[in-house]
Protein backbone atom coordinates (compact mmCIF):
# COMPACT_ATOMS: atom_id res chain seq x y z
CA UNK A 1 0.00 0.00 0.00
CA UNK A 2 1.72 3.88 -0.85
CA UNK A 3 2.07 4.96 2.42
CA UNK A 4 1.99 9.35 0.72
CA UNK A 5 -0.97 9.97 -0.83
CA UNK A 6 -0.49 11.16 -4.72
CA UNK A 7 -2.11 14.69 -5.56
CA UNK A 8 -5.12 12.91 -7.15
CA UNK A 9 -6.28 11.17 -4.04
CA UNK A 10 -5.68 14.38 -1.97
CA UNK A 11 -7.94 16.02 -4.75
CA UNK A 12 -10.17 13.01 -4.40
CA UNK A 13 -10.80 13.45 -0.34
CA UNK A 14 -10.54 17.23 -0.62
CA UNK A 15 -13.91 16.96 -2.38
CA UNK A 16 -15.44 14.12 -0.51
CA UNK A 17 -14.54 15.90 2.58
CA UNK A 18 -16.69 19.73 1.47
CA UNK A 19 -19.27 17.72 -0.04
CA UNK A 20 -19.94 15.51 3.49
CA UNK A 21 -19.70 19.90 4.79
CA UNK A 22 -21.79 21.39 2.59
CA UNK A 23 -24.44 18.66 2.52
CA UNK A 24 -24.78 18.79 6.26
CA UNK A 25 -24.20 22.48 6.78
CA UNK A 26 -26.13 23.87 4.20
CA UNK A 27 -28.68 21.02 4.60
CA UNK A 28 -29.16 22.26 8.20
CA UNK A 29 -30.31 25.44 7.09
CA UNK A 30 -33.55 23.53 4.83
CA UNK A 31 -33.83 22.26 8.21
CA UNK A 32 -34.22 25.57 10.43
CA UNK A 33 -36.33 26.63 7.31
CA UNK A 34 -38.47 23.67 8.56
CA UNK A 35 -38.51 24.42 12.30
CA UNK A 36 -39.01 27.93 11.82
CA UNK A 37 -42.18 27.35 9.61
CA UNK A 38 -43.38 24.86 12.37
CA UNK A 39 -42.59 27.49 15.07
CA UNK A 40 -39.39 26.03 16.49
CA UNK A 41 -36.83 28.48 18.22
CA UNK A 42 -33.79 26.17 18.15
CA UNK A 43 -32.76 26.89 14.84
CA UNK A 44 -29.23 28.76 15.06
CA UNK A 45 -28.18 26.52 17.51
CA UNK A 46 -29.16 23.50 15.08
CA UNK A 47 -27.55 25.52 12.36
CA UNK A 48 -24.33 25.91 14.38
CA UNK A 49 -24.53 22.46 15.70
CA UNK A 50 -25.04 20.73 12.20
CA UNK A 51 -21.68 22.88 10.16
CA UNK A 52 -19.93 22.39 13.26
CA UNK A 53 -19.98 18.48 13.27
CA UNK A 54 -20.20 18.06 9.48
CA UNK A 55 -16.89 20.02 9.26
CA UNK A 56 -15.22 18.64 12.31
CA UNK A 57 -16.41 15.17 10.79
CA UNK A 58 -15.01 15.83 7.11
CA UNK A 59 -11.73 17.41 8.22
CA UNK A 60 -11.04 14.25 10.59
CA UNK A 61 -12.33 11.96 7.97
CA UNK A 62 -9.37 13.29 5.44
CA UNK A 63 -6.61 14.81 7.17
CA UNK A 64 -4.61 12.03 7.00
CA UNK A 65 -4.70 11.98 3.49
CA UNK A 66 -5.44 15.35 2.65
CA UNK A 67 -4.71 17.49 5.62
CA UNK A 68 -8.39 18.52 5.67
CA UNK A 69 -8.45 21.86 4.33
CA UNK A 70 -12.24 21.81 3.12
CA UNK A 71 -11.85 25.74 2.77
CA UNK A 72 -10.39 27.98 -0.09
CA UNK A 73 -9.96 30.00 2.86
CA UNK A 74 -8.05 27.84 4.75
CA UNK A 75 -6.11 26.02 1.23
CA UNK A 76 -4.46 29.59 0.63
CA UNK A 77 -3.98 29.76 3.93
CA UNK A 78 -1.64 26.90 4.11
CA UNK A 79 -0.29 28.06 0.48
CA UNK A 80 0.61 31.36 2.12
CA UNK A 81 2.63 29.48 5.31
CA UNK A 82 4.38 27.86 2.75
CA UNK A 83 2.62 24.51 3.93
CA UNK A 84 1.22 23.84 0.09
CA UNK A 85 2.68 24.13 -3.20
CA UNK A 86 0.83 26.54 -5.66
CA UNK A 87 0.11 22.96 -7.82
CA UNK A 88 -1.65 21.51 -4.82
CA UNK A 89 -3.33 24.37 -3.68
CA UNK A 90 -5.16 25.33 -7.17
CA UNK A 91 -6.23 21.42 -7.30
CA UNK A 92 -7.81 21.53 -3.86
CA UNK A 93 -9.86 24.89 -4.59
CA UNK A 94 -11.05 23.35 -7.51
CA UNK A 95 -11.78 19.88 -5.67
CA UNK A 96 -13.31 21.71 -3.00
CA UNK A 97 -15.59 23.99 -5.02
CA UNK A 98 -16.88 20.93 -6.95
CA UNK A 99 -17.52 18.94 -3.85
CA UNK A 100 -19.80 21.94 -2.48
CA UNK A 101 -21.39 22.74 -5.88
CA UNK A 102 -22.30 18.46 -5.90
CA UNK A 103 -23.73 18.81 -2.47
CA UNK A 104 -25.48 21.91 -3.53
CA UNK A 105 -27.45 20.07 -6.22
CA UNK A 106 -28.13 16.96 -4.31
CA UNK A 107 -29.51 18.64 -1.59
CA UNK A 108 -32.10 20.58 -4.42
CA UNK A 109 -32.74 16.81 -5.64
CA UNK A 110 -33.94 15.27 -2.44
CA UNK A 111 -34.87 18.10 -0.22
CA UNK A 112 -38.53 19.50 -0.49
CA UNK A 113 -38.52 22.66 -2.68
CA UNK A 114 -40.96 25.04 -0.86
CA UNK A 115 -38.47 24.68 2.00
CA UNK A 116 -35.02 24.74 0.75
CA UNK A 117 -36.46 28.10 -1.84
CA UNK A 118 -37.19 29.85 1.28
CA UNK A 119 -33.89 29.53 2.74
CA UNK A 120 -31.95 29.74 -0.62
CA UNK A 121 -30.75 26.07 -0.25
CA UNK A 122 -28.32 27.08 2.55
CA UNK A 123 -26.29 29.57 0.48
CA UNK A 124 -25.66 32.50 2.74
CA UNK A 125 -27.11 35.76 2.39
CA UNK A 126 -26.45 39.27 4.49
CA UNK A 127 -29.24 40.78 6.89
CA UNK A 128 -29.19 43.81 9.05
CA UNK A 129 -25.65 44.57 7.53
CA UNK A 130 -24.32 46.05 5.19
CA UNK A 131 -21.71 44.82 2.71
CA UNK A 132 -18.72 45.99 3.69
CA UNK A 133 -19.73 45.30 7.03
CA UNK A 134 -20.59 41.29 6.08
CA UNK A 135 -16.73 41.37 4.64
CA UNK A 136 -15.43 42.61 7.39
CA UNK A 137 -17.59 40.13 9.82
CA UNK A 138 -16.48 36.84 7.45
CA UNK A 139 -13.06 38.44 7.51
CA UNK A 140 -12.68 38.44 11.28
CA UNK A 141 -14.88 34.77 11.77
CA UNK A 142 -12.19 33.08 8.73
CA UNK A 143 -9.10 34.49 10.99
CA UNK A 144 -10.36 32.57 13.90
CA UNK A 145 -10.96 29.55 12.24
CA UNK A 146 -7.57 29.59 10.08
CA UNK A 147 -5.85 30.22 13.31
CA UNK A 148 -7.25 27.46 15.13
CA UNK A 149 -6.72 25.08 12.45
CA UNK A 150 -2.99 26.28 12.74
CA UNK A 151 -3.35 25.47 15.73
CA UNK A 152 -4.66 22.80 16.63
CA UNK A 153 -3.68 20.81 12.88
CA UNK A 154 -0.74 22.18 11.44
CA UNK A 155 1.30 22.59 14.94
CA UNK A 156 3.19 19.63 15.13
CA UNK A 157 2.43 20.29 19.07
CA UNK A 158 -0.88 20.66 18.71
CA UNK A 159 -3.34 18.54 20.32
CA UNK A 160 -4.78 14.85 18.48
CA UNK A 161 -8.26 15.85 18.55
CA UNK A 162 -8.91 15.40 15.00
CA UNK A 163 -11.13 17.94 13.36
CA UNK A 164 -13.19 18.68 16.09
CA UNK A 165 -11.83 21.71 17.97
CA UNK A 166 -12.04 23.25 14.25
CA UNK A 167 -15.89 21.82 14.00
CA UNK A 168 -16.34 23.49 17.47
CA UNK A 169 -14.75 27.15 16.70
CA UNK A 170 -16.91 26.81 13.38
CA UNK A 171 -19.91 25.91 15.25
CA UNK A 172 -19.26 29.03 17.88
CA UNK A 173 -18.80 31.36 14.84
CA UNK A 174 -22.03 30.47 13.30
CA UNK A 175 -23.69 31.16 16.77
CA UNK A 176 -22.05 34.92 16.25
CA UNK A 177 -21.96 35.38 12.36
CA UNK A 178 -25.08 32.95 11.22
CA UNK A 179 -28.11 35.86 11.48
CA UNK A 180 -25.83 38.47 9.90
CA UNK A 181 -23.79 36.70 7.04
CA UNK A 182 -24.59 32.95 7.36
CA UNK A 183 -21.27 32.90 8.59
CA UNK A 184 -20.19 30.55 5.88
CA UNK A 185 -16.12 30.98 6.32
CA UNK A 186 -15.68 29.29 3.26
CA UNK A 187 -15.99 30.77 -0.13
CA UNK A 188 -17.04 26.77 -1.38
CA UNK A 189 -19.44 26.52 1.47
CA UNK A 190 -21.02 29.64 0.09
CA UNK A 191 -20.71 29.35 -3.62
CA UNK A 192 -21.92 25.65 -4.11
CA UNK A 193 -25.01 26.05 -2.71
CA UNK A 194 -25.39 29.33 -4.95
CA UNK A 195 -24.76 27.60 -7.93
CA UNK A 196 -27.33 24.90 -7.50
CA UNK A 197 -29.30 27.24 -6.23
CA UNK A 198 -28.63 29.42 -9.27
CA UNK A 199 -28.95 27.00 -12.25
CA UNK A 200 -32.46 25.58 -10.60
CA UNK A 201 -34.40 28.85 -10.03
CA UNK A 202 -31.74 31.86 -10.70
CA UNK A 203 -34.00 34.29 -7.99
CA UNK A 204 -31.75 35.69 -5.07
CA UNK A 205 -29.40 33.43 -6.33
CA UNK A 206 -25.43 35.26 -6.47
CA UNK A 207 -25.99 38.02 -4.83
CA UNK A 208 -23.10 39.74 -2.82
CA UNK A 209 -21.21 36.26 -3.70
CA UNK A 210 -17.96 38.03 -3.70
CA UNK A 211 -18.39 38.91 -0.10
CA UNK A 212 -17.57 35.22 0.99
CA UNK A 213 -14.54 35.08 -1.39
CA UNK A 214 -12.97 38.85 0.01
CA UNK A 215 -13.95 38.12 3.81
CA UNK A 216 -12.65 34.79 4.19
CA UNK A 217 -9.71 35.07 2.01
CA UNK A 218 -8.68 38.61 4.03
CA UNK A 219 -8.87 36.24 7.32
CA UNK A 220 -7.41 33.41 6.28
CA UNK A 221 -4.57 35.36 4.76
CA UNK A 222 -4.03 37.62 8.15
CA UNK A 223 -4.08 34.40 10.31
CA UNK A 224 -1.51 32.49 8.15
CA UNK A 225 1.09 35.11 8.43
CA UNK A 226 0.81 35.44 12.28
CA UNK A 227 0.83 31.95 13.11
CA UNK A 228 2.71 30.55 10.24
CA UNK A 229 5.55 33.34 10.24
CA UNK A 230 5.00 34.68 13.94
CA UNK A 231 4.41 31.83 15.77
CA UNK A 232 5.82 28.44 13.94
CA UNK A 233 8.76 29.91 12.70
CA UNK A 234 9.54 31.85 15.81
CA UNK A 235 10.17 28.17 17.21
């Protein structure tokens, strides 16, 4: 058995791992569509509960093949700490995006429609901010997630928890972020649901996406340089 993964199995899990994400995550927001119509007041904490595990689920699932990024956000990241190549980081964007955009349209396939149209089939959307302000928010909710997955995955002392401290920080973030942005963190998480979402009915669908490539990418970016360059190679 190849003990290193090649580059097309790490594309393979980097888009098994967003789809198992995406499906769950932006399936739990058909759900709170669901328990909202039938007058349930749990729904952000099911919302935060449901990306939290998914992700902390997927990331675990393929880190030891992978490394579990899941995230552009988190893929440049890594590419930015000099912990990717520029080869392997454009082939898990790409794997990621398409494992999001599959989940996207499966969850359109077997999910009731009245539901998932009234919550946009998970993509994110701003409310009560403004879009600048929804930037800045993803910006500051991607830095804490980046720099938890330095450190608690890429640290060579970091804990063996698996994915799940970075499920748990993702699941707090949504608790914060989910009524304003959808706190998505992930420019796939975002923009596979929006594509489905976009090619099925086209209303809503794509609007402000760039706010959940800028925010997240901004984060990502700051948090790479002050743990990768400030922190690991401080040591």
């Amino acid at each position: 058995m190849q003990s290193t993964p090649n580059l097309g199995q790490k594309a393979i899990a980097e888009l098994v791992g967003t789809f198992l994400f995406v499906f769950v995550g932006a399936g739990s927001a058909v759900a709170l569509g669901y328990l909202a119509n039938a007058g349930s007041n749990q729904g952000l904490l099911v919302t935060a509960l449901a990306n939290g595990l998914g992700l902390g689920i997927g990331i675990t699932a393929t880190m030891s093949i992978s490394g579990g990024s899941l995230n552009p956000a988190v893929t440049i990241g890594l590419l930015v700490a000099r912990k990717l190549s520029i080869a392997h980081a454009i082939v898990y964007i790409i794997s990621e995006v398409a494992g999001a955009t599959i989940a996207g349209f499966l969850l359109i396939s077997v999910l009731p429609q009245n539901t998932g149209n009234v919550v946009g089939w998970g993509a994110p959307a701003l409310s009560k901010v403004s879009v600048v302000q929804g930037i800045a928010l993803e910006a500051i909710m991607t830095f804490i997630l980046v720099f938890t997955v330095f450190g608690t995955a890429v640290d060579s002392r970091a804990p063996k928890v698996g994915g799940f401290a970075i499920g748990l920080i993702v699941a707090a973030d949504v608790m914060v972020g989910g009524p304003f942005t959808g706190a998505a963190m992930n420019p796939a998480r975002a923009i596979g649901p929006e594509f489905a979402w976009a090619y099925f009915s086209g209303s809503g669908a794509l609007t402000n996406w760039y706010v959940w490539w800028i925010g997240p990418i901004i984060g990502g970016v700051i948090a790479a340089f002050i743990y990768g360059y400030a922190i690991l190679r401080a040591n």
